[in-house]
N, C-alpha and C. Protein backbone atom coordinates (compact mmCIF):
# COMPACT_ATOMS: atom_id res chain seq x y z
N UNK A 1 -7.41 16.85 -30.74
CA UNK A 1 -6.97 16.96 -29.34
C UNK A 1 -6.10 18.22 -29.19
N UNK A 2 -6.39 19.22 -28.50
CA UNK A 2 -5.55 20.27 -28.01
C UNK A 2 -4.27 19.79 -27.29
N UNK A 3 -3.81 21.18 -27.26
CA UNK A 3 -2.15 21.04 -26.63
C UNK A 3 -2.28 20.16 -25.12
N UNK A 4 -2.97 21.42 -24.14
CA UNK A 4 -3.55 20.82 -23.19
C UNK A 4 -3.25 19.26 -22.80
N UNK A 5 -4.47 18.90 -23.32
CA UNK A 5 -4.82 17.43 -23.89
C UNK A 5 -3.12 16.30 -23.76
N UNK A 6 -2.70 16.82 -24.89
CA UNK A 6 -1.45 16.31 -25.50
C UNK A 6 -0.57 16.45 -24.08
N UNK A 7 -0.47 17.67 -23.77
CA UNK A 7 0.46 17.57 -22.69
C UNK A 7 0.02 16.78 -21.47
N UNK A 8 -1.21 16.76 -21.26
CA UNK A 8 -1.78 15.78 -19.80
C UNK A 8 -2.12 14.56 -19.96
N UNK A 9 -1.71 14.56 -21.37
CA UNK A 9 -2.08 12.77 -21.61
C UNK A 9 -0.25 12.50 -21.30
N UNK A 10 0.68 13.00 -21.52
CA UNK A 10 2.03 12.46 -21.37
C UNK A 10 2.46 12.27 -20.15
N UNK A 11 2.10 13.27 -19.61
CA UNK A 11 2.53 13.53 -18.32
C UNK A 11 1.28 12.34 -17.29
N UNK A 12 0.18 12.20 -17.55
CA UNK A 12 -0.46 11.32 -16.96
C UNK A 12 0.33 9.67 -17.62
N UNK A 13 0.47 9.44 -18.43
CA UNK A 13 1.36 8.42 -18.83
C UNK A 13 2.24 7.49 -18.43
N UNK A 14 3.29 9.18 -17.64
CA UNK A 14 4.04 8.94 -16.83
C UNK A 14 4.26 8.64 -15.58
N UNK A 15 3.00 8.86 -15.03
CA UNK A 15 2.89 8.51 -13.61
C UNK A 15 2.28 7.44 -13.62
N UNK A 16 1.21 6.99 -14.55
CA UNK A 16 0.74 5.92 -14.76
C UNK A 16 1.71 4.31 -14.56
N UNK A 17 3.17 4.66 -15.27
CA UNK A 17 3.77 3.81 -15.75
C UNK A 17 4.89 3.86 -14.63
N UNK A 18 4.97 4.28 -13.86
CA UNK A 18 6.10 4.91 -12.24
C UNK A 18 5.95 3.35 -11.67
N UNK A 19 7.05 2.66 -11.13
CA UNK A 19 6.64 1.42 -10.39
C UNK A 19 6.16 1.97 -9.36
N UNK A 20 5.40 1.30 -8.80
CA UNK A 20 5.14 1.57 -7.29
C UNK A 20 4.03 0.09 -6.87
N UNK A 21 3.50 0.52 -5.99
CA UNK A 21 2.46 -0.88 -5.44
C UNK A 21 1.76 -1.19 -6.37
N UNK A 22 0.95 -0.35 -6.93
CA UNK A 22 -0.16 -0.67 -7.98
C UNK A 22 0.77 -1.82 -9.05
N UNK A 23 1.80 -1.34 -9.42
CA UNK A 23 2.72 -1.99 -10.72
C UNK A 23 2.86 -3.42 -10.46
N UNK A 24 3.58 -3.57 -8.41
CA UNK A 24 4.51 -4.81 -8.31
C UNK A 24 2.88 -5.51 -7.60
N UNK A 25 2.19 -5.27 -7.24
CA UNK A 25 0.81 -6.26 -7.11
C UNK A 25 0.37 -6.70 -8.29
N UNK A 26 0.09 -6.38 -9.20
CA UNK A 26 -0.08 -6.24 -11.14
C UNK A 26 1.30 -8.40 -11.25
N UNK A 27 2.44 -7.56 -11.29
CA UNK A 27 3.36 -8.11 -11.31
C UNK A 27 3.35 -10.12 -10.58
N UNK A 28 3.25 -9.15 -9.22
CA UNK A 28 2.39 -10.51 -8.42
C UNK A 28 1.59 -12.09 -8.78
N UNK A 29 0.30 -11.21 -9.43
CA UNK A 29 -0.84 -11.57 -9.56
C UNK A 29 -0.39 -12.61 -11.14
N UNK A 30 0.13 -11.31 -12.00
CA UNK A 30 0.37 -12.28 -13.35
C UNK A 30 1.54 -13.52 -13.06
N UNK A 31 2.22 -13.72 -12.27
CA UNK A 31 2.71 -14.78 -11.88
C UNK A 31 1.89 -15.90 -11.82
N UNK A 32 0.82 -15.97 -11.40
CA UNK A 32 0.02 -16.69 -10.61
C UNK A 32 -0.58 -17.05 -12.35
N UNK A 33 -1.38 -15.89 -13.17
CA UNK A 33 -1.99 -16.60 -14.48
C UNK A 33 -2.32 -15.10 -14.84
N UNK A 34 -2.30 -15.30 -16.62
CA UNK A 34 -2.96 -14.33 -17.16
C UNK A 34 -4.03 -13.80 -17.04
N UNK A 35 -4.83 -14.09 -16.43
CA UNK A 35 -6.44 -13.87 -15.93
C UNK A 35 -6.04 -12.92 -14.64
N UNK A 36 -5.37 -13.47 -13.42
CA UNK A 36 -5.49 -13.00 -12.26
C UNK A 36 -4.54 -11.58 -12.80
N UNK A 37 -3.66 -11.27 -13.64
CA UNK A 37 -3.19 -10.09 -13.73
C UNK A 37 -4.08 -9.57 -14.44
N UNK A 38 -4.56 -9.38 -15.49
CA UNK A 38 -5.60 -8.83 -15.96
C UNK A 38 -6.59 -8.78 -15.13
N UNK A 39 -7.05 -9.27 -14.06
CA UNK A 39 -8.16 -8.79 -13.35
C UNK A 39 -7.72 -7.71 -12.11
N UNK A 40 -6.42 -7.95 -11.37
CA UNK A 40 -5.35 -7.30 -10.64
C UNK A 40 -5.88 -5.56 -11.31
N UNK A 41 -5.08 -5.36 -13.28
CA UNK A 41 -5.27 -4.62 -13.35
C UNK A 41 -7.06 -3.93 -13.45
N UNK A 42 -7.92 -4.45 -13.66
CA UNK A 42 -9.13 -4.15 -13.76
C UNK A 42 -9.64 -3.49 -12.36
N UNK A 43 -8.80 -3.97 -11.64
CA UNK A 43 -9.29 -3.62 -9.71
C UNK A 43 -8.72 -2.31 -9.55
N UNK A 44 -7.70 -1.60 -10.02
CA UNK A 44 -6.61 -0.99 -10.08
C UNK A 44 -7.42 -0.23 -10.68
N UNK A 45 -8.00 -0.34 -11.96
CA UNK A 45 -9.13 0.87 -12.86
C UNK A 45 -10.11 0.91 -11.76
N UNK A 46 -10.59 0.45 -11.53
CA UNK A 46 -11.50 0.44 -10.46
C UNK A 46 -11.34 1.79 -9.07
N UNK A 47 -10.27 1.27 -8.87
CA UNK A 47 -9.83 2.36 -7.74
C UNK A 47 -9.45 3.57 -8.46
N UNK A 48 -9.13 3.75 -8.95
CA UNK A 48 -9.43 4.94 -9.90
C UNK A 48 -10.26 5.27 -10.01
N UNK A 49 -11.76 4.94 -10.23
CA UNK A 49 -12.86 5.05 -10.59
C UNK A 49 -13.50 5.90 -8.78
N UNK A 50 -13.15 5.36 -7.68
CA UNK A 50 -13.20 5.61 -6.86
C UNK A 50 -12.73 7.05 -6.40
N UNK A 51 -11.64 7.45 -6.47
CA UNK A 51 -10.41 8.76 -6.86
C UNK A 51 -11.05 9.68 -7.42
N UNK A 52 -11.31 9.27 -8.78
CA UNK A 52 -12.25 10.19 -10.24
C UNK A 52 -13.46 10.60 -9.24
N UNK A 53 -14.28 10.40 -8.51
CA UNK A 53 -15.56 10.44 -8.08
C UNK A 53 -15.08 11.27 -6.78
N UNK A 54 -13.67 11.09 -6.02
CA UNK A 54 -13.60 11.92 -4.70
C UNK A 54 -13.20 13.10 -5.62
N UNK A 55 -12.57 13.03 -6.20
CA UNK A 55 -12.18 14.20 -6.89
C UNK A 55 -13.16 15.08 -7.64
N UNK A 56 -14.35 14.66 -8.38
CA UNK A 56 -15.22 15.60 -9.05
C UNK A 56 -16.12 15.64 -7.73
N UNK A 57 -16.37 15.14 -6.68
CA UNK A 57 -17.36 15.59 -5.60
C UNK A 57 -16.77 16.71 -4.78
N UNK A 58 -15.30 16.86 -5.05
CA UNK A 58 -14.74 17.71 -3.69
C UNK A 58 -13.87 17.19 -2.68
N UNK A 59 -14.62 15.78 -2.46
CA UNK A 59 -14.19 15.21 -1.13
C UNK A 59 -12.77 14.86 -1.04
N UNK A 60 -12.01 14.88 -1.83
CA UNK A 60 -10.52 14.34 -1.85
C UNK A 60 -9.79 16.09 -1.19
N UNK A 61 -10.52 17.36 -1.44
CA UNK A 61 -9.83 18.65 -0.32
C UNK A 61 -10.25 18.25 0.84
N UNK A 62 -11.37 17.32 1.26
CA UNK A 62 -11.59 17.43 2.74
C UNK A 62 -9.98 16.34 3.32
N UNK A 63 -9.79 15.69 2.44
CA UNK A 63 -8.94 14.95 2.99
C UNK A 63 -7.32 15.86 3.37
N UNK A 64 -7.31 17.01 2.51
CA UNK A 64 -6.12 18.13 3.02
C UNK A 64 -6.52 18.61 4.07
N UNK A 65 -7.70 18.91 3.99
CA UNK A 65 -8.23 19.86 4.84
C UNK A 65 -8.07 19.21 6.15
N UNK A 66 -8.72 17.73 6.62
CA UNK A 66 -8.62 17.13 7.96
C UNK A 66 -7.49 15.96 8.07
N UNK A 67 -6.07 16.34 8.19
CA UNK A 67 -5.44 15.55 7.82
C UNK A 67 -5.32 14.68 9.06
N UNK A 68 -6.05 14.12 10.23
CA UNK A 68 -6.34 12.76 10.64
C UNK A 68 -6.74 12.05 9.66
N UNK A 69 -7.96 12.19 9.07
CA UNK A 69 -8.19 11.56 8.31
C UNK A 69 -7.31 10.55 6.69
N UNK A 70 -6.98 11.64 6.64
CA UNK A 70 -5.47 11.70 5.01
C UNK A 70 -4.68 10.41 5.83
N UNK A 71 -4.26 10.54 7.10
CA UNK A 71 -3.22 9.47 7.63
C UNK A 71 -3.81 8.64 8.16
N UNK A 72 -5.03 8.29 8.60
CA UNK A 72 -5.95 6.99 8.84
C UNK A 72 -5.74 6.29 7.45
N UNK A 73 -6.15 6.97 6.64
CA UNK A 73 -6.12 6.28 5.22
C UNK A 73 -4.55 5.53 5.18
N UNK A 74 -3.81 6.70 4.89
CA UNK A 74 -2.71 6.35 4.49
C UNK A 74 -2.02 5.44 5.66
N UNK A 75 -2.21 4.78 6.54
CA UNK A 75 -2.11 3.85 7.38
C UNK A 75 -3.06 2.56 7.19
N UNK A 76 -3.66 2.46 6.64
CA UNK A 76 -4.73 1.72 6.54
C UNK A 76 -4.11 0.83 5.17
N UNK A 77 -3.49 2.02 4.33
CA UNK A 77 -3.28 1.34 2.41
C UNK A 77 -1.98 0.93 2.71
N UNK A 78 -1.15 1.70 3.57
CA UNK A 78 0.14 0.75 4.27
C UNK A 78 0.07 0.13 4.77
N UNK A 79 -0.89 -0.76 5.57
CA UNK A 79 -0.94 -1.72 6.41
C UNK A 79 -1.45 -3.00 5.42
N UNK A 80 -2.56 -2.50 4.56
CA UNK A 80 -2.84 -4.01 3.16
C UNK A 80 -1.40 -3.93 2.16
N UNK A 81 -0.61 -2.94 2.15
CA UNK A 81 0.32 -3.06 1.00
C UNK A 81 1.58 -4.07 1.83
N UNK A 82 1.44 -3.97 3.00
CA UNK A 82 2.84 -4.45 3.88
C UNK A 82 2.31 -5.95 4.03
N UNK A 83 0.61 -5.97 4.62
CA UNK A 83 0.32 -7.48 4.60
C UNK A 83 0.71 -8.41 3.23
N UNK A 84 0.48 -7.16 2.00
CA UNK A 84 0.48 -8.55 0.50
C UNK A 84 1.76 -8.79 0.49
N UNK A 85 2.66 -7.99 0.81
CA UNK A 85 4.56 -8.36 0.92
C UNK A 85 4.86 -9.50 1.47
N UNK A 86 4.40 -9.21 2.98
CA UNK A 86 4.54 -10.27 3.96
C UNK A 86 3.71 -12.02 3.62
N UNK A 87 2.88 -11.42 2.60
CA UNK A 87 1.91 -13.01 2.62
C UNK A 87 2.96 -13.10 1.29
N UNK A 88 3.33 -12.90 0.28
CA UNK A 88 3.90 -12.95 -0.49
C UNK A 88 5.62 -13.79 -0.13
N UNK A 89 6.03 -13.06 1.01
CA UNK A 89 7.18 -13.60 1.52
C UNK A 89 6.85 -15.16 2.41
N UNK A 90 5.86 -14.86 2.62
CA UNK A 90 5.84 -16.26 3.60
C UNK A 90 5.22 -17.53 2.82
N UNK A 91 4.60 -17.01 1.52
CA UNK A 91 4.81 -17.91 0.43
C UNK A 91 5.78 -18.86 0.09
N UNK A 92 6.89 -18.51 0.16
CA UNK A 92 8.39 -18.58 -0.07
C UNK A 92 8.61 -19.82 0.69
N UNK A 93 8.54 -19.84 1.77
CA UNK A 93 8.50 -20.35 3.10
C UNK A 93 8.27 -22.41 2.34
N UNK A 94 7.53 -22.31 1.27
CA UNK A 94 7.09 -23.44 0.92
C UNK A 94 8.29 -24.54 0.26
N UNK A 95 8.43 -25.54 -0.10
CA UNK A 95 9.17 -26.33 -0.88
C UNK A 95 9.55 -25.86 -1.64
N UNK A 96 11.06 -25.57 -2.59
CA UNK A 96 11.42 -25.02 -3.64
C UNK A 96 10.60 -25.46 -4.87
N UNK A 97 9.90 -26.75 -4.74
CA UNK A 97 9.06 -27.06 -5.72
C UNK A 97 8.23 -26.40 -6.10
N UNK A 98 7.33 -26.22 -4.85
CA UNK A 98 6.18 -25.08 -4.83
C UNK A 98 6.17 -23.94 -4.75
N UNK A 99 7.56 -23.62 -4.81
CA UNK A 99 7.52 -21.74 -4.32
C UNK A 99 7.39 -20.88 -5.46
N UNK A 100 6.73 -20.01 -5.07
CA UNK A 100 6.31 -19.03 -6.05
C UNK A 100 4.96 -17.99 -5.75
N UNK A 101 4.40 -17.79 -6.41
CA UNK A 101 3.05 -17.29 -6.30
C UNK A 101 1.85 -18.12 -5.41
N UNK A 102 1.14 -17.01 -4.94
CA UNK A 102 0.03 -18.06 -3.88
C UNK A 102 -0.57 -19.00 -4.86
N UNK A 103 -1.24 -19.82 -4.54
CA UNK A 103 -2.79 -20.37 -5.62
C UNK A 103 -3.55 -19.32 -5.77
N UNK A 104 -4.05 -19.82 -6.87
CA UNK A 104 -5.14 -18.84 -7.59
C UNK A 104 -6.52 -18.69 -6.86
N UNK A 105 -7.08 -19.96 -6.06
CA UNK A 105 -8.20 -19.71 -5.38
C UNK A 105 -7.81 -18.65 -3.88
N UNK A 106 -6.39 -18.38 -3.76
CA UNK A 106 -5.71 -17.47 -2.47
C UNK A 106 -5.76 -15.94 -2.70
N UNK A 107 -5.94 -15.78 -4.25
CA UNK A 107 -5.06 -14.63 -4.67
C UNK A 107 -6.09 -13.39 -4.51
N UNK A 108 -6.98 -13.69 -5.15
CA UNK A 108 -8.43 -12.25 -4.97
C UNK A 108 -7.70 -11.37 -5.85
N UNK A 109 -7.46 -11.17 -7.07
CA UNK A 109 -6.72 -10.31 -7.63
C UNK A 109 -6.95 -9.25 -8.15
N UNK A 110 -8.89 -8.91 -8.49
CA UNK A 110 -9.25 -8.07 -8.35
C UNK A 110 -9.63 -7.48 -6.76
N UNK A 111 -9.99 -7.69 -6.50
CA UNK A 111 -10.13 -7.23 -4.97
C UNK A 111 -8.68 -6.60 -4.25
N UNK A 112 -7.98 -7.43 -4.77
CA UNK A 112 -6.41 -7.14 -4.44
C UNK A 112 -5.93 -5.76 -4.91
N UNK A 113 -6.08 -5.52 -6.04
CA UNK A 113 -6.12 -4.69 -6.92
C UNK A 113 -6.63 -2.84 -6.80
N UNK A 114 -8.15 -3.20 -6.28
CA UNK A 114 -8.72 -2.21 -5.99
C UNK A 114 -7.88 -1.62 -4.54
N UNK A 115 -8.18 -2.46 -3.65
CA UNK A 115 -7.62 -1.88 -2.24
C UNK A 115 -6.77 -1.58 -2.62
N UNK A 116 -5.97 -2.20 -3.29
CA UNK A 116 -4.17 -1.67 -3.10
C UNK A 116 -4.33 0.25 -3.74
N UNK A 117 -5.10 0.36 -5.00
CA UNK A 117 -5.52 1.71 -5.50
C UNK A 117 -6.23 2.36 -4.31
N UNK A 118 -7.31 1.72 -3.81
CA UNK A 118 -8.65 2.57 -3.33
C UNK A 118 -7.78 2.99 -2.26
N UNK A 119 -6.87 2.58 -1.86
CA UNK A 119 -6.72 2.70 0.19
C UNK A 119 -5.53 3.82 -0.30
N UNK A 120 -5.06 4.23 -1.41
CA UNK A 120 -4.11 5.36 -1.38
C UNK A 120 -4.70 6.57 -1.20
N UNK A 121 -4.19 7.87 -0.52
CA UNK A 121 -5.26 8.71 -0.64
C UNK A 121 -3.89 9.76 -1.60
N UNK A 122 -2.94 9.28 -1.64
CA UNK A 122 -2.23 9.87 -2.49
C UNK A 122 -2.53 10.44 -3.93
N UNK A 123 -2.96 9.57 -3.98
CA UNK A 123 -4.37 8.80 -5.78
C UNK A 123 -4.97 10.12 -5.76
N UNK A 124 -6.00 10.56 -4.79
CA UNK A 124 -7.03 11.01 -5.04
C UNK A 124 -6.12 12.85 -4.99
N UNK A 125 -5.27 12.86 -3.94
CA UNK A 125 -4.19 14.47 -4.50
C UNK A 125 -3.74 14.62 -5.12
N UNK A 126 -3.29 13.43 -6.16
CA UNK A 126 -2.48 13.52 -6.99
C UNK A 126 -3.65 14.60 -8.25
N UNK A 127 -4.74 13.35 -8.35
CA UNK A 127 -5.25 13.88 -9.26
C UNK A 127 -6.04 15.76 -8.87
N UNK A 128 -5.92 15.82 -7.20
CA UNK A 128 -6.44 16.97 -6.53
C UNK A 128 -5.60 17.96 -7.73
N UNK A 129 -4.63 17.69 -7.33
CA UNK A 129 -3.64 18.98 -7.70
C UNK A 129 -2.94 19.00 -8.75
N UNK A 130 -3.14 17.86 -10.40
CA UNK A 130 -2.62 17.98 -11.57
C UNK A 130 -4.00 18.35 -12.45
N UNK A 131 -5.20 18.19 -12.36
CA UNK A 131 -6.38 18.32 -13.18
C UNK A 131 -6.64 19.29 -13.55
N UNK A 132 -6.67 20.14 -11.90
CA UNK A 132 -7.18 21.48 -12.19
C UNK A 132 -6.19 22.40 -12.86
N UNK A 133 -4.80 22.07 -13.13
CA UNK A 133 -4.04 22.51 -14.34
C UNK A 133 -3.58 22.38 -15.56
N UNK A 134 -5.15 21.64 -15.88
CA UNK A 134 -5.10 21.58 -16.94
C UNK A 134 -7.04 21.82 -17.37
N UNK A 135 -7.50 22.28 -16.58
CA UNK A 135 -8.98 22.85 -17.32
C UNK A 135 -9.36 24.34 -17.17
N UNK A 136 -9.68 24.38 -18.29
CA UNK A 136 -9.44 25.98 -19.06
C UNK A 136 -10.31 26.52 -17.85
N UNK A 137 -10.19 27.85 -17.21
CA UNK A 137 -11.00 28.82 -16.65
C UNK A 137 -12.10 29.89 -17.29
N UNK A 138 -12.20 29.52 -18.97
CA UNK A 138 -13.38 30.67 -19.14
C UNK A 138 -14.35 29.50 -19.88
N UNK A 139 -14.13 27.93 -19.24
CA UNK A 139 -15.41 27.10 -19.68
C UNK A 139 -15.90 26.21 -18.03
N UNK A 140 -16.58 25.41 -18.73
CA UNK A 140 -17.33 24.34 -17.86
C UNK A 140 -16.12 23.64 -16.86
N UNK A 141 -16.00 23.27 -15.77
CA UNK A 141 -14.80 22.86 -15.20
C UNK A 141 -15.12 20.68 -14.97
N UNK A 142 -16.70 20.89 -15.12
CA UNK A 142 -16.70 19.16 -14.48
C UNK A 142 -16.54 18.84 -15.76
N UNK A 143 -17.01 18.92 -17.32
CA UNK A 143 -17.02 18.03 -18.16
C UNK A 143 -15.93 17.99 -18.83
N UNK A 144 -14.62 18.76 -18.17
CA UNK A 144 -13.16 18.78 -18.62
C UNK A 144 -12.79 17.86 -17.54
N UNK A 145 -12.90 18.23 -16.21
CA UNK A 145 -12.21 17.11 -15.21
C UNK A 145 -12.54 16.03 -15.63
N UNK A 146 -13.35 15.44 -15.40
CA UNK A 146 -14.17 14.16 -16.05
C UNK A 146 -13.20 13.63 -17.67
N UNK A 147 -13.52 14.14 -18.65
CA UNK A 147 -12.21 13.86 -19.81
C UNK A 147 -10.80 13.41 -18.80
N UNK A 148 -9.98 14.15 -18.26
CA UNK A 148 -8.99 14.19 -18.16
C UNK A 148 -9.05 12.64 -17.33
N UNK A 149 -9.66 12.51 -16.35
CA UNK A 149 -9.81 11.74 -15.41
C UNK A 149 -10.47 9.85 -16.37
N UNK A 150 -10.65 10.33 -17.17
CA UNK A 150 -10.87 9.24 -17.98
C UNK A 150 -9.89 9.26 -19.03
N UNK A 151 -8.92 9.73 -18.92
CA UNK A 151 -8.05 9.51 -19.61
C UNK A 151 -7.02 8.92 -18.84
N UNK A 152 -6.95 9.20 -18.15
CA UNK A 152 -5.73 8.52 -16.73
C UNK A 152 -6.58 7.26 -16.60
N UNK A 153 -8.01 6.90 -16.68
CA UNK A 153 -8.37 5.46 -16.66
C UNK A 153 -7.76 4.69 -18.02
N UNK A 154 -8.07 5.39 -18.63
CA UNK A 154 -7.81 4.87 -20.32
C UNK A 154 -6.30 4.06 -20.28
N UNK A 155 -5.64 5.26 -19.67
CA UNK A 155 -4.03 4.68 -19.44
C UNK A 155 -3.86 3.65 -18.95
N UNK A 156 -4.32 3.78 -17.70
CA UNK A 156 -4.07 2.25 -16.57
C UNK A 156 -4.76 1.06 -17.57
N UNK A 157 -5.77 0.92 -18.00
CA UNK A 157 -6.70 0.16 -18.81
C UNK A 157 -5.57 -0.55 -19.73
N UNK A 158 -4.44 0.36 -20.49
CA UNK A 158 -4.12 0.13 -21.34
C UNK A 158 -2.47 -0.64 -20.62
N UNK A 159 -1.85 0.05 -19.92
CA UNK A 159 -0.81 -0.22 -19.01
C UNK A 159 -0.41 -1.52 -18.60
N UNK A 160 -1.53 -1.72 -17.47
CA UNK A 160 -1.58 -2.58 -16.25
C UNK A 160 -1.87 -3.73 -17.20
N UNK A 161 -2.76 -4.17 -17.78
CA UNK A 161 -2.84 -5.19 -18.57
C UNK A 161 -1.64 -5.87 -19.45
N UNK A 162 -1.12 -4.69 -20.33
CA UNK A 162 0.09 -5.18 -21.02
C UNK A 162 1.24 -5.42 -20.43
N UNK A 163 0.97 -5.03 -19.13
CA UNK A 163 2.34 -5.44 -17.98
C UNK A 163 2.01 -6.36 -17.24
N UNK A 164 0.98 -7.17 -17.24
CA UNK A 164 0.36 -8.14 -17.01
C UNK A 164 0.69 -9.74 -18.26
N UNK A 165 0.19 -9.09 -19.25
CA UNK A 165 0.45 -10.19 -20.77
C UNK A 165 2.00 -10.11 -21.02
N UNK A 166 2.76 -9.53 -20.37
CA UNK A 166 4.16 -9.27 -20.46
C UNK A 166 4.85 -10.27 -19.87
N UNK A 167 4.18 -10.55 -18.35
CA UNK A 167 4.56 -10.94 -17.51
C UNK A 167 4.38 -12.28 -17.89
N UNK A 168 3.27 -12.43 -18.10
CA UNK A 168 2.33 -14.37 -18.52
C UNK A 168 3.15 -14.38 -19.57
N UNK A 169 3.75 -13.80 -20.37
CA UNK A 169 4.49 -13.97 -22.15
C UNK A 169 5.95 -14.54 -21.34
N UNK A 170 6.62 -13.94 -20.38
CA UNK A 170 7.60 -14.59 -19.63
C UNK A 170 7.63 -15.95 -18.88
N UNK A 171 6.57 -16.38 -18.80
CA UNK A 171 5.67 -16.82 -17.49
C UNK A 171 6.86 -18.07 -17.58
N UNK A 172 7.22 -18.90 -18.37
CA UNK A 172 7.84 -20.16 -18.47
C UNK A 172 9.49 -19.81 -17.80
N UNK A 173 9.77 -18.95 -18.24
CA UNK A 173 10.89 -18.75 -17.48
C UNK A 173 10.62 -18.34 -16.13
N UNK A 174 10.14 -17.28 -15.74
CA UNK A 174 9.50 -16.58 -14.59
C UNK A 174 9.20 -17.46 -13.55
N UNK A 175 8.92 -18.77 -14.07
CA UNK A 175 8.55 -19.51 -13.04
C UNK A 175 9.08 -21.00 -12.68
N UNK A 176 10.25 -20.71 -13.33
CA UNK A 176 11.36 -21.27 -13.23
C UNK A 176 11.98 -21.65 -11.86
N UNK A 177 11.80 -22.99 -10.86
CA UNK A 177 12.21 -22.46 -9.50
C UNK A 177 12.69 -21.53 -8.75
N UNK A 178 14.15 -21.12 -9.56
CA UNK A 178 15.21 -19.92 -9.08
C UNK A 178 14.74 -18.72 -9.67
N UNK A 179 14.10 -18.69 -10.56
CA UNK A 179 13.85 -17.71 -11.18
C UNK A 179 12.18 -16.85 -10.12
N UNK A 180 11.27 -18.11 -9.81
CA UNK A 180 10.40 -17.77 -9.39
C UNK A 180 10.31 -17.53 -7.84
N UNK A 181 11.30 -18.05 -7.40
CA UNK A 181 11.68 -17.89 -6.08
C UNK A 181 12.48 -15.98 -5.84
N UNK A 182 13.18 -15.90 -6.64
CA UNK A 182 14.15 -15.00 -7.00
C UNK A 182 13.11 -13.69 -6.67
N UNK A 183 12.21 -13.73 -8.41
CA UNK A 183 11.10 -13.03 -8.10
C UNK A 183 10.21 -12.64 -7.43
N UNK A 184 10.08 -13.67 -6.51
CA UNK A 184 8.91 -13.86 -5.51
C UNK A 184 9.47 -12.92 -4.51
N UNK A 185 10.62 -13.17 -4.05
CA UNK A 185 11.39 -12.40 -3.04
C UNK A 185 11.26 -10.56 -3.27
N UNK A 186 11.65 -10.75 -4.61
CA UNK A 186 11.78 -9.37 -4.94
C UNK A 186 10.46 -8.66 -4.90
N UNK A 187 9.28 -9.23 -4.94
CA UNK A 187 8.22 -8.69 -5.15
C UNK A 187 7.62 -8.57 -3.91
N UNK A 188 7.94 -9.69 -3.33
CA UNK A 188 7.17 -9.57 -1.76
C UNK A 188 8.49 -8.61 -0.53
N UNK A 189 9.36 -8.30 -1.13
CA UNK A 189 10.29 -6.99 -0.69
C UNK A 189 10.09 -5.25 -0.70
N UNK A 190 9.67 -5.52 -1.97
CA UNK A 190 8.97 -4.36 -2.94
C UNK A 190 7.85 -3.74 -2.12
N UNK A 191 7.09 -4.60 -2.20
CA UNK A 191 5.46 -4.48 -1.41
C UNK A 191 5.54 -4.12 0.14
N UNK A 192 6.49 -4.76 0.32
CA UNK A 192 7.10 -4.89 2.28
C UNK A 192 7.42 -3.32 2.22
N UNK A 193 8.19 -2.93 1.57
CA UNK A 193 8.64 -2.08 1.59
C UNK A 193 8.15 -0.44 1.16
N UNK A 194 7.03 -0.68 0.60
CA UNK A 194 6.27 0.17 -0.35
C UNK A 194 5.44 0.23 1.06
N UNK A 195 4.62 -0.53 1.71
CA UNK A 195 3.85 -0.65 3.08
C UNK A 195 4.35 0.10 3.93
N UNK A 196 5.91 -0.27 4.45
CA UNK A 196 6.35 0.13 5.02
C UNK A 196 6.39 1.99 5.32
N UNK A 197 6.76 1.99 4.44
CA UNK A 197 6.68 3.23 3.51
C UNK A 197 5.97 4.59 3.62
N UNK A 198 4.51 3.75 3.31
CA UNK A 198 3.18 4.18 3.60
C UNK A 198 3.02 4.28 5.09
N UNK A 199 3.16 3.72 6.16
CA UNK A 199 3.19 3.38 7.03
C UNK A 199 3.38 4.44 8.00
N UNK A 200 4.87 4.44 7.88
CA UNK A 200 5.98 5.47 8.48
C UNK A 200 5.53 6.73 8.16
N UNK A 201 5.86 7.03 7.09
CA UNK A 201 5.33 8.55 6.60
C UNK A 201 4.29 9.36 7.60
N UNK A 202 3.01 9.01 7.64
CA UNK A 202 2.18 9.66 8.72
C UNK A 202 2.64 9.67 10.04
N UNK A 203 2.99 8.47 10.63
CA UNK A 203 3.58 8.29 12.06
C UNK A 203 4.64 9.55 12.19
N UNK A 204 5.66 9.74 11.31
CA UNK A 204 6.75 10.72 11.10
C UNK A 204 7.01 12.06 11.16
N UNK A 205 5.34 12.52 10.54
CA UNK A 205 5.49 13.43 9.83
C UNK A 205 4.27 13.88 11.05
């Protein structure tokens, strides 16, 4: 593995591992069972997979280029990130017995997963504008993007899951009335707020 390499695998690492929506939906989901976080994260590779493909077609500059569009999106991934907060909070709402995470037949955790990735268009600039500084100019440019871009899958693959089995490895405490209530709050705050977020920004700006 070249320097390159070495250096865009760290630095992809790092953003990989940044809380943000992708992390506290992840978080969510493994509340609920080891399966639904592990599939959470699989939805999450997924939308990536989505990103990787605007990005080697081009189509992720049209989204600089026509920025109605960039903020339809980005209104759209704030509006599902603010709904999972809000359904998350009104969870709460239930018997201290029952409070916690939705049911598992409620949760959609891959599906959950993907949107929460696919509907960012942040995703797809991010990778717009870190890739191409890192593939050499006197070779081939797609079968380097492509590496790099499967390496940022590789990450999440590896990530989202173990922050998932992290979560289920806690799970007995975690779901502890006060504990799961506690959490629940914090997560469906997080998300509220991460929506929010998303939301505002275009309206603002």
């Amino acid at each position: 593995m070249d320097g390159q390499l070495i250096a865009f695998t760290g630095i992809a690492a790092g953003m990989v591992a940044l809380p943000g929506a992708d992390f506290t939906v992840v978080v969510r989901n493994a509340l609920v069972s080891r399966r639904h976080g592990v599939a959470c994260a699989l939805g999450i590779a997924g939308g990536l997979l989505v990103h990787t493909t605007l990005v080697v077609a081009g189509v992720a500059a049209v989204l600089v280029a026509v920025p109605p569009l960039f903020r339809a999106l980005q209104l759209l991934g704030g509006a599902y990130v603010l709904y999972l907060g809000a359904r998350t909070l009104w969870s709460l709402r239930r018997p201290a017995a029952e409070a916690g995470p939705p049911p598992p037949s409620a949760a959609h955790p891959l599906r959950q997963g993907f949107v929460t990735n696919a509907l960012n268009p942040k995703v797809s600039l991010t990778f717009l504008s870190l890739l191409p500084q890192f593939v050499p100019r006197d070779g081939p440019a797609l079968p380097r993007t492509l590496l790099l871009a499967l390496i940022v899958i590789g990450l999440t693959l590896v990530w989202f899951p173990a922050v998932a089995l992290l979560v289920d490895r806690l799970g007995r405490w975690l779901r502890e009335p006060r504990a799961a209530l506690a959490l629940g709050a914090g997560t469906g705050l997080a998300l509220a707020a991460l929506g929010a977020v998303l939301l505002l920004e275009p309206l603002l700006s």
